[in-house]
C-alpha atoms as a PDB file:
ATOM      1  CA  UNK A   1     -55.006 -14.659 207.680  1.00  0.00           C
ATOM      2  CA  UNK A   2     -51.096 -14.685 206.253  1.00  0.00           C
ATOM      3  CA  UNK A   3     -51.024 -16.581 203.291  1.00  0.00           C
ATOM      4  CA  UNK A   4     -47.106 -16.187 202.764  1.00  0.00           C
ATOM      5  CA  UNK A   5     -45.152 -19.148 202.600  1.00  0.00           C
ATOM      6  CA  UNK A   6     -41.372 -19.420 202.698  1.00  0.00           C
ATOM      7  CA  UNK A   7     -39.479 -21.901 201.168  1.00  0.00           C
ATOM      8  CA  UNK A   8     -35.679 -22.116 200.988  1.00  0.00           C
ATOM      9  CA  UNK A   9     -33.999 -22.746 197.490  1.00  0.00           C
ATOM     10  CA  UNK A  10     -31.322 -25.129 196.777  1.00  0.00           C
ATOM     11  CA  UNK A  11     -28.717 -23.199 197.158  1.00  0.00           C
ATOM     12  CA  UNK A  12     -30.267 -21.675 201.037  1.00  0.00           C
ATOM     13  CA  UNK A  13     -31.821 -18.639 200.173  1.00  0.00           C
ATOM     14  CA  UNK A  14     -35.309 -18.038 201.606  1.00  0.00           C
ATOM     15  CA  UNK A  15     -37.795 -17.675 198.932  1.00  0.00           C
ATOM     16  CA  UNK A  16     -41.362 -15.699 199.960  1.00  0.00           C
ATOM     17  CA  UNK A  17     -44.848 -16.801 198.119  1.00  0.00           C
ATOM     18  CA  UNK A  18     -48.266 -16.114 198.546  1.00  0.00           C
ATOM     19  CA  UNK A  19     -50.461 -19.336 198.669  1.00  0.00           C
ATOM     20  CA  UNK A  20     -53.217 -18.710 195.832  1.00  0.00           C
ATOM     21  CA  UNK A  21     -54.812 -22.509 196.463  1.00  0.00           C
ATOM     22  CA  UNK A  22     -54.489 -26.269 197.202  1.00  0.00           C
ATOM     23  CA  UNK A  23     -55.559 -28.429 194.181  1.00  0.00           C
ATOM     24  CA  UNK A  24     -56.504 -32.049 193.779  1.00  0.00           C
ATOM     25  CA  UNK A  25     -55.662 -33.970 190.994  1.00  0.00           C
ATOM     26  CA  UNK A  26     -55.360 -37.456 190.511  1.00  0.00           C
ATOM     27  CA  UNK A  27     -54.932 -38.523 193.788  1.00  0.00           C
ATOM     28  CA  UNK A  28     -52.349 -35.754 194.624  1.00  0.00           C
ATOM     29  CA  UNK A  29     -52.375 -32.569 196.038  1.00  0.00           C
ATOM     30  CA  UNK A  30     -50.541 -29.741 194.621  1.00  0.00           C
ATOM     31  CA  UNK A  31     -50.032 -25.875 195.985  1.00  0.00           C
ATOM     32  CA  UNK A  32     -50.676 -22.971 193.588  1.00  0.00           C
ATOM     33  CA  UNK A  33     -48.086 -20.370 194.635  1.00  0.00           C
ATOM     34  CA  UNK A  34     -47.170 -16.369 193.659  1.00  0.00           C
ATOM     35  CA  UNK A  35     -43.621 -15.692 194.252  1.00  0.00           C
ATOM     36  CA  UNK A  36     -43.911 -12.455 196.350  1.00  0.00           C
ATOM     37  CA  UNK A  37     -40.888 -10.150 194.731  1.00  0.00           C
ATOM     38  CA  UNK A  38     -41.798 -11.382 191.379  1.00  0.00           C
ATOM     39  CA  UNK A  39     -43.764  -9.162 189.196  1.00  0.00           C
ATOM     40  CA  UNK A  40     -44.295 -11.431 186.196  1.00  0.00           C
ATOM     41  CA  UNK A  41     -47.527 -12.609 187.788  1.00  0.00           C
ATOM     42  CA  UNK A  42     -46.407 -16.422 186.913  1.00  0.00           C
ATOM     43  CA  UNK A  43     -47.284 -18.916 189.531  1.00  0.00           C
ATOM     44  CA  UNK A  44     -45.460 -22.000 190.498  1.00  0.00           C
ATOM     45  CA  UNK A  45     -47.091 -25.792 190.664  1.00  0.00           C
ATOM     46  CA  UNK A  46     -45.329 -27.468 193.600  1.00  0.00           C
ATOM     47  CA  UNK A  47     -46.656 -30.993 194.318  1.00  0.00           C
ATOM     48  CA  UNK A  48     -47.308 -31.857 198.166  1.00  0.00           C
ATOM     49  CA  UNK A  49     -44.434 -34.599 199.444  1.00  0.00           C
ATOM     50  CA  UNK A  50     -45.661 -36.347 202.794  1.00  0.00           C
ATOM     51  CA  UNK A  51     -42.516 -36.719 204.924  1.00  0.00           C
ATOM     52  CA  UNK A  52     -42.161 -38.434 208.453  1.00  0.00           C
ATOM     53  CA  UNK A  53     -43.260 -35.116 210.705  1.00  0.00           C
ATOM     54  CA  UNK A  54     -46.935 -34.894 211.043  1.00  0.00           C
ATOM     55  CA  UNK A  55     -46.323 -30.869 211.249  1.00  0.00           C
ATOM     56  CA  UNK A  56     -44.117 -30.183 208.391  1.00  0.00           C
ATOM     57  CA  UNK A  57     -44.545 -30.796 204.335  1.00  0.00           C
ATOM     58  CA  UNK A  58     -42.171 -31.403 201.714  1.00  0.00           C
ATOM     59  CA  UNK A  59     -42.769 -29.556 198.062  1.00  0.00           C
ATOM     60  CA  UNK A  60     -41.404 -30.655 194.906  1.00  0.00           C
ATOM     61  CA  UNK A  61     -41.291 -29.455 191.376  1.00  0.00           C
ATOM     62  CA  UNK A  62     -43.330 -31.064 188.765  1.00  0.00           C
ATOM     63  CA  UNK A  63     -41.645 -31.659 185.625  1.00  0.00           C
ATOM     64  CA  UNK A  64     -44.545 -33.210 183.777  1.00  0.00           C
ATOM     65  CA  UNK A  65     -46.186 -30.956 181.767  1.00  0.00           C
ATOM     66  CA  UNK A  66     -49.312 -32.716 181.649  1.00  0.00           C
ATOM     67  CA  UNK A  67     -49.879 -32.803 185.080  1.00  0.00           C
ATOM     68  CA  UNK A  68     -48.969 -28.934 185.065  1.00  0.00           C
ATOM     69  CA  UNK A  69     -51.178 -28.066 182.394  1.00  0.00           C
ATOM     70  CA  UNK A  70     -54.002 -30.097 184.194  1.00  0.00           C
ATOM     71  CA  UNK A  71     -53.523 -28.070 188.067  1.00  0.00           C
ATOM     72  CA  UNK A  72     -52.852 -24.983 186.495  1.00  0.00           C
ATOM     73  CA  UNK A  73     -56.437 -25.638 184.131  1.00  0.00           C
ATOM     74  CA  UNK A  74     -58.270 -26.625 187.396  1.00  0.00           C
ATOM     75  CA  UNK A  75     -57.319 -23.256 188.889  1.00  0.00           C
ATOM     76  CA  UNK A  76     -58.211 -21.646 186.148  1.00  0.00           C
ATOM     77  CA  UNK A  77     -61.681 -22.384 185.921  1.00  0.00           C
ATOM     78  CA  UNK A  78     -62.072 -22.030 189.904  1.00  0.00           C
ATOM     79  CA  UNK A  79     -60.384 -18.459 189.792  1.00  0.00           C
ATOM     80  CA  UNK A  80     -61.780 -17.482 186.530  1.00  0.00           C
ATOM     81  CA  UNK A  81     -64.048 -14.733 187.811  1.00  0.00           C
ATOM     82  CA  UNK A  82     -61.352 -13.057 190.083  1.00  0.00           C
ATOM     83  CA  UNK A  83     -58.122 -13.458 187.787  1.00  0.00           C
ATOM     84  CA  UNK A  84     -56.885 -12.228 184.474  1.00  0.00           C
ATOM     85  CA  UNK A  85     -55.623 -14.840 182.842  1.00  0.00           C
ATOM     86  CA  UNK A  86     -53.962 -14.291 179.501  1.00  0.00           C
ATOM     87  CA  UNK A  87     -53.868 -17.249 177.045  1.00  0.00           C
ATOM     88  CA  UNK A  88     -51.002 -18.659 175.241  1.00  0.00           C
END
């Protein structure tokens, strides 16, 4: 299964991720993403925009730091065994 994703940028430039997990929260669904030439390890919380084509979907950032803290804690626990996670 190929779990990369590409997104283009603002400014055009294709961007490649790999697609860690989906996550509901409050009513929302939100993709847990690992940017593919990064090595930082830091994952990006894009929230799931439903536009008029059936076959397509729309990300956007989340600026709310609650709701980041909140996905990013949900995927936490559920990867806990297989990740490293290092604490703030």
């Amino acid at each position: 299964m190929d779990n990369t994703i590409k997104l283009t940028d603002s400014n055009g430039h294709d961007v490649y991720f790999e697609f860690l997990d989906l996550i509901e929260f409050d009513n929302e669904e939100y993709v847990i993403l690992l940017p593919i030439d990064d090595t930082d390890g830091e994952v990006v919380i894009l929230k799931i925009e439903s536009i008029d084509d059936p076959d397509m979907e729309s990300y956007c950032s989340v600026e709310d730091e609650y709701i980041l803290n909140q996905v990013f804690g949900i995927f936490k626990e559920k990867f806990k065994d297989e990740f490293a996670f290092l604490e703030d």
